[in-house]
N, C-alpha and C. Protein backbone atom coordinates (compact mmCIF):
# COMPACT_ATOMS: atom_id res chain seq x y z
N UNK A 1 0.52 -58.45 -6.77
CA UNK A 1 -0.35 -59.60 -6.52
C UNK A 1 -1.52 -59.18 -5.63
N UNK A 2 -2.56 -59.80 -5.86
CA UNK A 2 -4.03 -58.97 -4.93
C UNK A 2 -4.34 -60.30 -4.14
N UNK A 3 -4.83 -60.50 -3.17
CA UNK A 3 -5.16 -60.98 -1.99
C UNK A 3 -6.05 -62.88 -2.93
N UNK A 4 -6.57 -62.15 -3.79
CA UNK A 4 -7.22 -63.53 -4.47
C UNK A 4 -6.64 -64.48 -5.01
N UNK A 5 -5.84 -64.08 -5.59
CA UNK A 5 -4.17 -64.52 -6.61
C UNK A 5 -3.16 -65.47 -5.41
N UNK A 6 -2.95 -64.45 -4.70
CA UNK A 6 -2.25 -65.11 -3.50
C UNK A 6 -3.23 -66.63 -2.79
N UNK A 7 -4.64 -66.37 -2.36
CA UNK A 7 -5.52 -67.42 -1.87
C UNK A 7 -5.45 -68.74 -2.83
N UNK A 8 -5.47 -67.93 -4.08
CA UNK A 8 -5.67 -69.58 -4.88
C UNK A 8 -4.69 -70.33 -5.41
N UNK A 9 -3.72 -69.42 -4.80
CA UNK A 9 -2.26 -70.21 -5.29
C UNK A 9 -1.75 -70.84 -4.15
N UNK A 10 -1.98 -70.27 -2.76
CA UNK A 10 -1.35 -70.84 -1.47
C UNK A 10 -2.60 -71.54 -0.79
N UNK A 11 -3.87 -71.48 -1.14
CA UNK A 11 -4.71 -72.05 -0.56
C UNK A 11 -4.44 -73.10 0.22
N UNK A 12 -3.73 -74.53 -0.39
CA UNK A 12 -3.68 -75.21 -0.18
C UNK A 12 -2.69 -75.61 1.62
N UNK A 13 -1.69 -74.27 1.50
CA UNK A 13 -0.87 -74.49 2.51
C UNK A 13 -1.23 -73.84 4.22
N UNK A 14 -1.44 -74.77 4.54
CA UNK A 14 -1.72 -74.76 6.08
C UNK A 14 -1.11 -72.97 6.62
N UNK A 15 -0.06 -73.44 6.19
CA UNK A 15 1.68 -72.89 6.76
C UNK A 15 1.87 -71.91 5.76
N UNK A 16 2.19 -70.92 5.51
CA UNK A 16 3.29 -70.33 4.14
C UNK A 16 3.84 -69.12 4.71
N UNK A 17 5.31 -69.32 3.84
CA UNK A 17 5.94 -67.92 4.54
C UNK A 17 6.05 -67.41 3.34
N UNK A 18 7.33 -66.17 3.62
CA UNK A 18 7.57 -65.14 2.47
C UNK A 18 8.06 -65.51 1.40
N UNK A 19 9.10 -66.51 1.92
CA UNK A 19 9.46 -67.76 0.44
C UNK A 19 8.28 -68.20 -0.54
N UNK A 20 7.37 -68.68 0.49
CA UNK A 20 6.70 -69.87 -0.53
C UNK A 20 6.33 -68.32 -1.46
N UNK A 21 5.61 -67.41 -0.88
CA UNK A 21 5.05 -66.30 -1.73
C UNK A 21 6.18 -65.78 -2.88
N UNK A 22 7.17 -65.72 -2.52
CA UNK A 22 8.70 -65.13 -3.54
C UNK A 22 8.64 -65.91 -4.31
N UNK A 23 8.37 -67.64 -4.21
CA UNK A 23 8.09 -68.84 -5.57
C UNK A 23 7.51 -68.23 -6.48
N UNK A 24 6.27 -67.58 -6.18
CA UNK A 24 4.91 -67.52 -7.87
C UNK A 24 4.94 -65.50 -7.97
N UNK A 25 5.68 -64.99 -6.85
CA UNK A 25 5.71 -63.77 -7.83
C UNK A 25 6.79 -63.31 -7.07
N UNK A 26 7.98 -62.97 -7.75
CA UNK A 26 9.56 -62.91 -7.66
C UNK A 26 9.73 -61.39 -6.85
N UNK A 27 8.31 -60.38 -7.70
CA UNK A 27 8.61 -59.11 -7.49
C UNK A 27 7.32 -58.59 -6.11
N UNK A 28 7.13 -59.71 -5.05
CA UNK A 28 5.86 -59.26 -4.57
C UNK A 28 6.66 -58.00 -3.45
N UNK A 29 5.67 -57.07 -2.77
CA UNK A 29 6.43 -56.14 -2.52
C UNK A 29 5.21 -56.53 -0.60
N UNK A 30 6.44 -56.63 0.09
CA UNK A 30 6.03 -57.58 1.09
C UNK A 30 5.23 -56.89 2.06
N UNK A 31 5.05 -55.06 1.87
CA UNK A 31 4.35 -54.39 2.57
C UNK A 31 2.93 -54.56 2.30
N UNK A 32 2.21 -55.39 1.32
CA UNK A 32 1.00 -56.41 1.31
C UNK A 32 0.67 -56.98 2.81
N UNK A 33 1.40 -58.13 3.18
CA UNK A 33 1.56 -58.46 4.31
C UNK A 33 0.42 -58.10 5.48
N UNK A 34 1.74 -56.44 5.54
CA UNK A 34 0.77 -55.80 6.71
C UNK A 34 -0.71 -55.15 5.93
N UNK A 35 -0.68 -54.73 4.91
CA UNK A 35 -2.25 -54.63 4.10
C UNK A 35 -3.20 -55.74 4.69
N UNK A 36 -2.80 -56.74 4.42
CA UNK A 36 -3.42 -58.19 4.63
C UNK A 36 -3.85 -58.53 5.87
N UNK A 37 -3.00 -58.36 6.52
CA UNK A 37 -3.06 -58.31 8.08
C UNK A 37 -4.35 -57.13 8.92
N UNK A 38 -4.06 -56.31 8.49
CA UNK A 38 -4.69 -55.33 8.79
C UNK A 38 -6.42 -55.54 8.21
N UNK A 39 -6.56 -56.48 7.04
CA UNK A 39 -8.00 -56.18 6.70
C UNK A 39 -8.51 -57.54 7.11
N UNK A 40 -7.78 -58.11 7.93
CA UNK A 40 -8.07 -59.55 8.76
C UNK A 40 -7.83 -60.82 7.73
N UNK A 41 -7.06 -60.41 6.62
CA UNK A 41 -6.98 -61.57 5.48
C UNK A 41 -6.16 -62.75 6.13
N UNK A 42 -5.10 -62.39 6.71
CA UNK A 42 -4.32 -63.08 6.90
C UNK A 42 -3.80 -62.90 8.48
N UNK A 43 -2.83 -63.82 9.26
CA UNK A 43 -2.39 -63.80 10.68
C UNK A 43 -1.28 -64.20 10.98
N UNK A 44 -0.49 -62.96 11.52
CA UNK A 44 1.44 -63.69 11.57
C UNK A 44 1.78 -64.16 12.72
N UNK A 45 2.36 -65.10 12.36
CA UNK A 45 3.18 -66.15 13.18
C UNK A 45 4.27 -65.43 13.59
N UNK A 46 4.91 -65.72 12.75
CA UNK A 46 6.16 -65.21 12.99
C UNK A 46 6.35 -63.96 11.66
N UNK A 47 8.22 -63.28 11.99
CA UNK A 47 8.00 -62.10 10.87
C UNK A 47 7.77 -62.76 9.35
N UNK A 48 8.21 -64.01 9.47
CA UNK A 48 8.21 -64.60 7.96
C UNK A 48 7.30 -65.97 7.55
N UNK A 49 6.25 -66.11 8.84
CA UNK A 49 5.19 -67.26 8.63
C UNK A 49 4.05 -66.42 9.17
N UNK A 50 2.71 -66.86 8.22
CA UNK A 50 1.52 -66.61 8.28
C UNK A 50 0.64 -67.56 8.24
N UNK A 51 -0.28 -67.66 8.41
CA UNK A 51 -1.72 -68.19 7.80
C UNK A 51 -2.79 -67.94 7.20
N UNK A 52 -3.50 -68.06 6.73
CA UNK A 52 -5.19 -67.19 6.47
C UNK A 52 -5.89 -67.14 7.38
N UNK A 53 -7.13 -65.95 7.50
CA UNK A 53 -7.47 -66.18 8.54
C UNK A 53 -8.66 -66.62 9.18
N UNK A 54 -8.79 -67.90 8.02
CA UNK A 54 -10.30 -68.18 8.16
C UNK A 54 -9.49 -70.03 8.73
N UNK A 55 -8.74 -70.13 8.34
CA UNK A 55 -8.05 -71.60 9.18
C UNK A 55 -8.46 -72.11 10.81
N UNK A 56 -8.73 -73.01 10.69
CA UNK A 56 -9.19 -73.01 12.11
C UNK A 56 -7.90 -73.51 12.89
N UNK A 57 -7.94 -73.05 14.45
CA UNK A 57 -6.40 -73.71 15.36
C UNK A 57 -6.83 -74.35 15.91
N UNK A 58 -6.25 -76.05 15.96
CA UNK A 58 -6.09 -76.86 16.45
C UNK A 58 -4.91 -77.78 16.72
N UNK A 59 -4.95 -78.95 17.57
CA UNK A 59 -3.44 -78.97 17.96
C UNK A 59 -2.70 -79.41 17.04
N UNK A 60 -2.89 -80.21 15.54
CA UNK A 60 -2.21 -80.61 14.48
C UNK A 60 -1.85 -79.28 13.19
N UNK A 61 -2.85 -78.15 13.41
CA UNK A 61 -2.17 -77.00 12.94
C UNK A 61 -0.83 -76.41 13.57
N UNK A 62 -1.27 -76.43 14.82
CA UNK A 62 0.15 -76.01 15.88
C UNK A 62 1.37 -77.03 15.29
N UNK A 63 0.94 -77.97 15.10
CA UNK A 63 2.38 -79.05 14.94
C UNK A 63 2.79 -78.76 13.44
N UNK A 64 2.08 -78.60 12.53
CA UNK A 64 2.90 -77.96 11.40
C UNK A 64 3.16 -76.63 11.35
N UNK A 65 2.77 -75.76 12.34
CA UNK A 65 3.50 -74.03 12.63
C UNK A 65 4.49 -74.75 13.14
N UNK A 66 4.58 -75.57 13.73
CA UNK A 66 6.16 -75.58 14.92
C UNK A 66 7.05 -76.09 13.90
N UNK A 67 6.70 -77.24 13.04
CA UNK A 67 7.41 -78.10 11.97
C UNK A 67 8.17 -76.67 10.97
N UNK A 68 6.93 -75.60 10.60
CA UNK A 68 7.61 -74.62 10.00
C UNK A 68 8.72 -74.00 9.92
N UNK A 69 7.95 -73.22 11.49
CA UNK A 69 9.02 -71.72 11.22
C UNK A 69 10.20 -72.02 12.10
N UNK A 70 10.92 -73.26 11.93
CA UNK A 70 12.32 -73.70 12.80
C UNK A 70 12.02 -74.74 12.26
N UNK A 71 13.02 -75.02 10.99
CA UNK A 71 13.28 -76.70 10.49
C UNK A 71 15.17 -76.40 10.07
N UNK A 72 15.51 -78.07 10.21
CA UNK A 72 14.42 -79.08 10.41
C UNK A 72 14.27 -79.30 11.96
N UNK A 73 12.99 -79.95 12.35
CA UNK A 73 12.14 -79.88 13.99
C UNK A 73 11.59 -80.52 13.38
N UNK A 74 11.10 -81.72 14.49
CA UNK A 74 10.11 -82.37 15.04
C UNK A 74 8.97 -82.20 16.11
N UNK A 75 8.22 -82.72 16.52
CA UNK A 75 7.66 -82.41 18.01
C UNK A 75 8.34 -83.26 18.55
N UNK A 76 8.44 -83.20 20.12
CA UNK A 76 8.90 -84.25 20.87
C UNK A 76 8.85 -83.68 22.19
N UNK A 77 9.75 -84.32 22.94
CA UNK A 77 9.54 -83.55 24.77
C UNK A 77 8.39 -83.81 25.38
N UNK A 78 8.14 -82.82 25.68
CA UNK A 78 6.85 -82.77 26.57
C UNK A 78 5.31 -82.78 25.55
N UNK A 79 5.40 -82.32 25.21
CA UNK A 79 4.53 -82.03 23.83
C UNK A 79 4.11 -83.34 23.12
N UNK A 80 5.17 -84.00 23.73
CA UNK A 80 4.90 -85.60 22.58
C UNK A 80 4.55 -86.69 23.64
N UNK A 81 5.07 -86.06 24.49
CA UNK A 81 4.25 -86.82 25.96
C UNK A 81 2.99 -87.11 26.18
N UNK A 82 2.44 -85.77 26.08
CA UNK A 82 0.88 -85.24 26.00
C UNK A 82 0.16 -85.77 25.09
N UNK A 83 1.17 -85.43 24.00
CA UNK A 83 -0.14 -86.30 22.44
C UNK A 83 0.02 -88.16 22.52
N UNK A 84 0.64 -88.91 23.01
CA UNK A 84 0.63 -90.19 23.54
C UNK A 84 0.42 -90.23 25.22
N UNK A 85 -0.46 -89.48 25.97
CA UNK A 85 -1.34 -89.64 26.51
C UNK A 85 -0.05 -90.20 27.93
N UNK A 86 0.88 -89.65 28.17
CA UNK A 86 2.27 -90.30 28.71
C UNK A 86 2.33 -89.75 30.24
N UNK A 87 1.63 -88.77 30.16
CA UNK A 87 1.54 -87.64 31.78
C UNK A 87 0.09 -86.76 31.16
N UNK A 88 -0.08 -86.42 32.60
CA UNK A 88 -1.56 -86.61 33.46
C UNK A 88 -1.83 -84.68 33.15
N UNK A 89 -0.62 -83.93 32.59
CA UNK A 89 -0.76 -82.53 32.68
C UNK A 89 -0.79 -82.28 31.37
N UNK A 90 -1.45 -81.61 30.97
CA UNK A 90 -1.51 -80.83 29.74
C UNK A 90 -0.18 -79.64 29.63
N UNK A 91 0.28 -79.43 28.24
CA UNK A 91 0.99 -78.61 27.94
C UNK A 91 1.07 -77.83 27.23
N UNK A 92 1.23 -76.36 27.57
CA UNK A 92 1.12 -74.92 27.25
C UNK A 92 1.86 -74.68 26.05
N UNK A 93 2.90 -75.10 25.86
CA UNK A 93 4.07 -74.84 25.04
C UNK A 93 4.47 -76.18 23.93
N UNK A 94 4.19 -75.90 22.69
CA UNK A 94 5.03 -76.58 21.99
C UNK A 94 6.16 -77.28 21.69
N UNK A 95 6.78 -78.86 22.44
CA UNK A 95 8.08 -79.01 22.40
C UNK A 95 8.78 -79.65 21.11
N UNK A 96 9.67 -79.33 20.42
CA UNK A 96 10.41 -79.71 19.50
C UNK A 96 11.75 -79.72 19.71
N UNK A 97 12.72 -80.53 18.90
CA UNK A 97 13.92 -80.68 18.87
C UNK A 97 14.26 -80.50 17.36
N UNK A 98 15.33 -79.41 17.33
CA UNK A 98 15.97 -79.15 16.33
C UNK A 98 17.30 -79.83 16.09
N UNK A 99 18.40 -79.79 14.85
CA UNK A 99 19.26 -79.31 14.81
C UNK A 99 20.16 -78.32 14.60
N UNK A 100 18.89 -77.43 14.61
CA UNK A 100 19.83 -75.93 14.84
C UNK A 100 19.88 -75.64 16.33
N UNK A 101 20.11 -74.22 16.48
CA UNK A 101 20.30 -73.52 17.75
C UNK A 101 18.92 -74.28 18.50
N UNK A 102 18.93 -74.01 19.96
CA UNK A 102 17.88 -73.65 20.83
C UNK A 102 17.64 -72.97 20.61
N UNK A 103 16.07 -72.86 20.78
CA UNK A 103 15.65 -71.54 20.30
C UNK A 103 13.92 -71.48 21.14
N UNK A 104 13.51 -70.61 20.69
CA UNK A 104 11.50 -70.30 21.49
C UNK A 104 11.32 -68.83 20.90
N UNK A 105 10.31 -69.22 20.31
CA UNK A 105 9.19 -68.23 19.74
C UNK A 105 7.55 -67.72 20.46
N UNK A 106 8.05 -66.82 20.67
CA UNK A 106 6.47 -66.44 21.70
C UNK A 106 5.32 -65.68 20.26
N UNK A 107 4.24 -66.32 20.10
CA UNK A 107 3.65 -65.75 19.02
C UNK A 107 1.99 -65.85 19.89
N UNK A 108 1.33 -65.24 18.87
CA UNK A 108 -0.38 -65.05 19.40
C UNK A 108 -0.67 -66.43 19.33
N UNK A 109 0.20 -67.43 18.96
CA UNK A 109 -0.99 -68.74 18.81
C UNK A 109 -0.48 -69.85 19.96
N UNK A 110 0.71 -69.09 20.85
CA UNK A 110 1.22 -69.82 22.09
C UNK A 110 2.85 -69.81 21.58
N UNK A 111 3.54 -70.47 22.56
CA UNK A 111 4.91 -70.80 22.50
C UNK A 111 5.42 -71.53 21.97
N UNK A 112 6.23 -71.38 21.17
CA UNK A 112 6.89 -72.80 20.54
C UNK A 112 8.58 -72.67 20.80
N UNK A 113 9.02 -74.13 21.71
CA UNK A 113 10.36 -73.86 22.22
C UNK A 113 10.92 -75.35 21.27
N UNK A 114 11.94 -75.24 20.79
CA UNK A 114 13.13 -76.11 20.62
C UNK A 114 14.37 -76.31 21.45
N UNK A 115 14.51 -77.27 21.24
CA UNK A 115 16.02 -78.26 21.93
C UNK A 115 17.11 -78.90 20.85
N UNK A 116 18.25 -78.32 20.99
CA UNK A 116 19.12 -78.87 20.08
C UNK A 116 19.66 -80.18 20.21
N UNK A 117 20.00 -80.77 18.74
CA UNK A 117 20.11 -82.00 18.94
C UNK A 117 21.19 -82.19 17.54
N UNK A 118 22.41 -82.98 17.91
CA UNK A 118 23.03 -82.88 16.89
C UNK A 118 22.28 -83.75 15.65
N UNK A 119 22.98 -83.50 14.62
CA UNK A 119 22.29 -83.77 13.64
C UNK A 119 21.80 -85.59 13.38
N UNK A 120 23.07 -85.89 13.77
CA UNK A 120 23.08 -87.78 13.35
C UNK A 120 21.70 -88.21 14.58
N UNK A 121 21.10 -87.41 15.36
CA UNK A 121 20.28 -87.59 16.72
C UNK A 121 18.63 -87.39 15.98
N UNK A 122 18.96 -86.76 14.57
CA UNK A 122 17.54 -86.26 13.85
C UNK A 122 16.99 -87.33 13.39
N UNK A 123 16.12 -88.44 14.26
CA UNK A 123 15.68 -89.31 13.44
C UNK A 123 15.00 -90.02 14.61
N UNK A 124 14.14 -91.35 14.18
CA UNK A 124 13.05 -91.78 14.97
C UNK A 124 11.84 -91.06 15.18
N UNK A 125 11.47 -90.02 14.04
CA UNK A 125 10.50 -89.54 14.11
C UNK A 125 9.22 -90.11 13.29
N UNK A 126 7.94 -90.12 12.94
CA UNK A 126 7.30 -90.57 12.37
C UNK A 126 6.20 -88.67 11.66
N UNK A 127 5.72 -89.23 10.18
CA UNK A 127 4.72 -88.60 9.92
C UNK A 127 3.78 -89.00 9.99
N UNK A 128 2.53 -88.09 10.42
CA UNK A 128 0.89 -87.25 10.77
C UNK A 128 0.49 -86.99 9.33
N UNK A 129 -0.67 -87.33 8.94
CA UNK A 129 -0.68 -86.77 7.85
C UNK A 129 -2.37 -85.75 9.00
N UNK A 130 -2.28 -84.25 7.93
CA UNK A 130 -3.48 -84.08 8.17
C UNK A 130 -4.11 -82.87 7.35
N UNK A 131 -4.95 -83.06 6.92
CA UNK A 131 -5.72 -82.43 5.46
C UNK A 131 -4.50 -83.22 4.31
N UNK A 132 -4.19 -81.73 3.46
CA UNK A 132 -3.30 -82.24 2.53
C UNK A 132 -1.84 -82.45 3.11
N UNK A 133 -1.60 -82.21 3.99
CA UNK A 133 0.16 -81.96 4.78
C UNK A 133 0.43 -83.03 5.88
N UNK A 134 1.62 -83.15 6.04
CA UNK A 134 2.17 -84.06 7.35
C UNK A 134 2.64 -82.98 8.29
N UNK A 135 2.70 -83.30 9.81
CA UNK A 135 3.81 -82.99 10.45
C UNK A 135 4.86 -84.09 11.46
N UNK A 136 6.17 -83.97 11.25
CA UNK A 136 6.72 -84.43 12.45
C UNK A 136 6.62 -84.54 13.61
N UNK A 137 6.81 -85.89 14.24
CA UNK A 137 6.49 -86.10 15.97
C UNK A 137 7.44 -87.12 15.84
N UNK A 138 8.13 -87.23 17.55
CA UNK A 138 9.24 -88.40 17.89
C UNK A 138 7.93 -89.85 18.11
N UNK A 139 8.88 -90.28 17.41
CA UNK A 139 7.75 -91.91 17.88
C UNK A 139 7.98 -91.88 19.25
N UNK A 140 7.16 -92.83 20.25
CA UNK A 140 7.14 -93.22 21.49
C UNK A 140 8.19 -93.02 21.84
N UNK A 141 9.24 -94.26 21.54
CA UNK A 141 10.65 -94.39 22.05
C UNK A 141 11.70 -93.01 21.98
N UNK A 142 11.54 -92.57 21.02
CA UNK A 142 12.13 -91.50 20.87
C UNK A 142 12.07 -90.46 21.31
N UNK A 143 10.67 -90.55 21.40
CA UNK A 143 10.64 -88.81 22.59
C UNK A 143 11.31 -89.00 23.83
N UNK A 144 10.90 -90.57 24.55
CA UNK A 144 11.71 -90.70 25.55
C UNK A 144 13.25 -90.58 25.77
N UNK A 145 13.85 -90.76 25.17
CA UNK A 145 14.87 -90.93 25.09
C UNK A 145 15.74 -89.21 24.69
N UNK A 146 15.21 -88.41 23.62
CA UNK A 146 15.46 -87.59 23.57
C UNK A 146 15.32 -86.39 24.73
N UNK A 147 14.09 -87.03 25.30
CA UNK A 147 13.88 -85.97 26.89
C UNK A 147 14.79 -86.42 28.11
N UNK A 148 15.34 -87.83 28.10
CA UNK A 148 16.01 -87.88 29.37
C UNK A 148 17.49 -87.24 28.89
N UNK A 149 17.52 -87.25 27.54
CA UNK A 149 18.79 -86.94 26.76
C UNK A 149 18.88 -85.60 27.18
N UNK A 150 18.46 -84.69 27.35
CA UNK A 150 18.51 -83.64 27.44
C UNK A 150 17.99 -82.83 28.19
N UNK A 151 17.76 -83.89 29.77
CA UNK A 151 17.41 -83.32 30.98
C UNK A 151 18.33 -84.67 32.30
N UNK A 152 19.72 -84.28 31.40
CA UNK A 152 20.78 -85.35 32.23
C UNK A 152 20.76 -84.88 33.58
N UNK A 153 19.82 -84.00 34.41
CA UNK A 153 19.72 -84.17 35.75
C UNK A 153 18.78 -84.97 36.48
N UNK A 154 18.00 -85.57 35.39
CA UNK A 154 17.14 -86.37 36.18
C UNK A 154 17.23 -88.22 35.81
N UNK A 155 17.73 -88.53 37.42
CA UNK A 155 18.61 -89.57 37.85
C UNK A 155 17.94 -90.77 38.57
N UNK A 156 17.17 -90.00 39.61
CA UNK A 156 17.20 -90.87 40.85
C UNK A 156 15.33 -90.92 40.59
N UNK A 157 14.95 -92.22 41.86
CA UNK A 157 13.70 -92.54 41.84
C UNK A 157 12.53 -91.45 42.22
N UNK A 158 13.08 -90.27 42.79
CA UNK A 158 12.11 -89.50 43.17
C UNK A 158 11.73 -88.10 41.44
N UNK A 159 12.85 -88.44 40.96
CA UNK A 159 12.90 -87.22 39.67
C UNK A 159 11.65 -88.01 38.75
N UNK A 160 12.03 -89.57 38.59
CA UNK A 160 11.04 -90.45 37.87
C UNK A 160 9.69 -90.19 38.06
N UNK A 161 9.12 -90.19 39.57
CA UNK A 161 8.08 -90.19 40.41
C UNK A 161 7.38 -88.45 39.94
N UNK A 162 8.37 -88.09 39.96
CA UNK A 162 7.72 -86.14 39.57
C UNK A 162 7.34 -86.44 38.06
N UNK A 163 7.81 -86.98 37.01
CA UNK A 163 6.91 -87.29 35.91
C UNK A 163 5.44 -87.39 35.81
N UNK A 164 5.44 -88.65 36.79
CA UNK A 164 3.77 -88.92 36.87
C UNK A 164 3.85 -89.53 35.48
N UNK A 165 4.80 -90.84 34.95
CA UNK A 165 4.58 -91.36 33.42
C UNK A 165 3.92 -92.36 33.88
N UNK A 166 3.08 -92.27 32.69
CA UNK A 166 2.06 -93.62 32.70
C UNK A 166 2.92 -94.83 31.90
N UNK A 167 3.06 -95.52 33.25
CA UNK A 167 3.36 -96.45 32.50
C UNK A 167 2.96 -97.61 31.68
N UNK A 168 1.55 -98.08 32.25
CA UNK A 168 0.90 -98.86 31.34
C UNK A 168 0.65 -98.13 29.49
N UNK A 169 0.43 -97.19 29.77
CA UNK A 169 0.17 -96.29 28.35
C UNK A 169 1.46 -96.60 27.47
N UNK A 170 3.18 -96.86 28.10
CA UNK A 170 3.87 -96.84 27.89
C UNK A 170 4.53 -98.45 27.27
N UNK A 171 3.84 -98.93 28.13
CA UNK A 171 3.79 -100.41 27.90
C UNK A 171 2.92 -100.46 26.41
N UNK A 172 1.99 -99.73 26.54
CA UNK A 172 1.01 -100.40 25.13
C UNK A 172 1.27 -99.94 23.86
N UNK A 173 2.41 -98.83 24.06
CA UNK A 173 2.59 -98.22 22.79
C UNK A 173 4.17 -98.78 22.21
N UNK A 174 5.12 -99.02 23.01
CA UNK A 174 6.31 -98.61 23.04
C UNK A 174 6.66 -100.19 22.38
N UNK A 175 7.89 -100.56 21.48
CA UNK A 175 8.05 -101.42 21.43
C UNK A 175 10.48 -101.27 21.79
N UNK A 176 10.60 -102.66 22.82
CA UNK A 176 11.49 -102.02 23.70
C UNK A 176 12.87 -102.59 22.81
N UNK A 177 12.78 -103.56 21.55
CA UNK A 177 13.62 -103.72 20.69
C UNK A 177 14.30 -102.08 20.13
N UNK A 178 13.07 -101.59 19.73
CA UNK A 178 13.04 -100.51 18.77
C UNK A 178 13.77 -99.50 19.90
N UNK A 179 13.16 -98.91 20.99
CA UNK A 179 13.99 -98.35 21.78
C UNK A 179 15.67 -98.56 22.15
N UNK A 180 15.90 -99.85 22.47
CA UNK A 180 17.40 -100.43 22.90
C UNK A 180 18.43 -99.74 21.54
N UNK A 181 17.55 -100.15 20.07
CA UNK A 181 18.27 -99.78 18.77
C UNK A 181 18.30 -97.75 18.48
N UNK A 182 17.75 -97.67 19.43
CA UNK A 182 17.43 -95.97 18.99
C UNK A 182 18.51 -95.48 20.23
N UNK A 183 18.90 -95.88 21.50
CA UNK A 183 19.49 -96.14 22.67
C UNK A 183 20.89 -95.89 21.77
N UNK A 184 21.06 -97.58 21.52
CA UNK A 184 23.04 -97.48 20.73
C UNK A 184 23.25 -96.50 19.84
N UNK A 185 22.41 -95.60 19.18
CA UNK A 185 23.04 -94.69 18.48
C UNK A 185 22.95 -93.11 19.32
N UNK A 186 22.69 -92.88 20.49
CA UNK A 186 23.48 -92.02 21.09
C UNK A 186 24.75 -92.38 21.31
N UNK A 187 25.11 -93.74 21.34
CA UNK A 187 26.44 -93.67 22.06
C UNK A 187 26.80 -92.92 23.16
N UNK A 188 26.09 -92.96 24.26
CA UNK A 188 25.76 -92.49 25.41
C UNK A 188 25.58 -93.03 27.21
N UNK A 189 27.00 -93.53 27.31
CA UNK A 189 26.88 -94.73 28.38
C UNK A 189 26.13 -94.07 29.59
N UNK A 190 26.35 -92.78 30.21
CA UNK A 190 25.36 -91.88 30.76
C UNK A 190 23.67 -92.28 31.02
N UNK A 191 23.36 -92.36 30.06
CA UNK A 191 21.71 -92.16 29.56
C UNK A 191 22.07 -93.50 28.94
N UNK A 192 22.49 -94.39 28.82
CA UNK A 192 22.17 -95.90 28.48
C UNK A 192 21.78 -95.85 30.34
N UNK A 193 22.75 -95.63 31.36
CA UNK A 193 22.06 -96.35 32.91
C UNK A 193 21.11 -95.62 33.19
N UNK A 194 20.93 -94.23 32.76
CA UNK A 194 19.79 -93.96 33.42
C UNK A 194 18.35 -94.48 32.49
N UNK A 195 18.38 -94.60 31.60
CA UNK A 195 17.10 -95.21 30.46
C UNK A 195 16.67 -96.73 31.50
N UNK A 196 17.93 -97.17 31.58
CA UNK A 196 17.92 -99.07 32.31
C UNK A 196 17.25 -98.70 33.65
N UNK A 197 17.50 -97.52 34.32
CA UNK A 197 16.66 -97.29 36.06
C UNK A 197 15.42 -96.83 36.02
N UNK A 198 15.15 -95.77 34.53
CA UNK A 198 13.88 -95.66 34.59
C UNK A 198 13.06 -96.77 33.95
N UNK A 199 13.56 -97.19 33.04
CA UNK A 199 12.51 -98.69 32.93
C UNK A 199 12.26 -99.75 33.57
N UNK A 200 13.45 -100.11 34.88
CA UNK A 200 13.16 -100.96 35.63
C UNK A 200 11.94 -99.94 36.94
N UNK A 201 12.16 -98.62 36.97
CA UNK A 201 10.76 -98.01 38.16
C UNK A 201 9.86 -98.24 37.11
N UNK A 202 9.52 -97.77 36.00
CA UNK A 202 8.58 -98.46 35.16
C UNK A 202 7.97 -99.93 35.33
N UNK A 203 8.82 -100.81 36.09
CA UNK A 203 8.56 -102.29 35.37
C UNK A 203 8.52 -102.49 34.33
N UNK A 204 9.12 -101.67 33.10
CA UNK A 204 9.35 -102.13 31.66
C UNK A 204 10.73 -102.75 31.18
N UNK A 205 11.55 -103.42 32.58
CA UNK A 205 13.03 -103.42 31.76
C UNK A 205 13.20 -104.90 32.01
């Protein structure tokens, strides 16, 4: 396969790994790759995700690299904080929740870390559409909930206060039916009281 063949067949994909390429030619011989790489055609992510390298990076490209190369993932955490405008700091690192392993990938285009989450927990996410592709992100409620889920040391009014969450922002997005219903399916009496203390320092409870 020659570099043109490959463009007009994967053009379309933001994202593509060695799979999508193994789809349209069974026998490609993957030391191309580094050919490709080397004459600036293309740029690796990871050993088995690339891009082209005329794509531009921005933060909704990042969210379908992260959606990629570790599925199934969402964004969420901190990361989903930031893109609903939730805390006052910008963030370096990509957060997602899997149901596979924990895991973090250090690549040229920044960090991308996951958090495990059992499987029946994979949900409350919403799609982004952007160009031709979507990526995953936790809706409002859900990121919340998945981050106190999985930072069961933070309890008390001063851990709340180190957030720095906006809470009006939180107020305007969040709807607290939809949360309470996303709540009962942890089945999590734990993080049911602490969700009830941080929304009452909120004034949202």
């Amino acid at each position: 396969m020659q570099f043109f063949e490959l463009k007009a067949q994967l053009g379309g994909f933001l994202v593509f790994s060695t799979k999508d390429i193994k789809k349209i030619d069974s026998t490609f011989y993957s030391q191309r790759l580094s050919e490709w790489q080397a004459k600036g055609y293309i740029k690796k992510i990871t050993k088995e995700h690339y891009i082209f390298s005329d794509l531009e990076i921005n933060e909704s490209v990042l969210f379908l690299i992260a959606n990629k190369i570790y599925s199934p993932s969402y964004i969420s955490l901190e990361m989903a904080f930031s893109y609903y405008n939730l805390i006052p700091e910008a963030v370096y690192s990509i957060t997602s929740v899997t149901s596979q392993k924990t895991n973090h990938f250090k690549t040229d285009f920044g960090g991308f870390g996951y958090r495990h989450l059992k499987p029946s927990l994979m949900f409350g996410y919403k799609m982004i559409q952007y160009k031709n592709q979507c990526f995953l992100i936790a809706e409002v409620e859900k990121a919340v909930l998945d981050y106190f889920y999985l930072n069961s040391h933070l309890k008390t009014e001063n851990d709340f206060a180190e957030l720095r969450f906006k809470s009006d922002e939180f107020k305007s997005l969040a709807n607290i039916e939809k949360l309470n219903k996303y709540l009962q399916a942890f089945e999590n009496k734990a993080l049911e009281k602490r969700i009830k203390k941080f929304l009452k320092y909120i004034n949202y409870a």
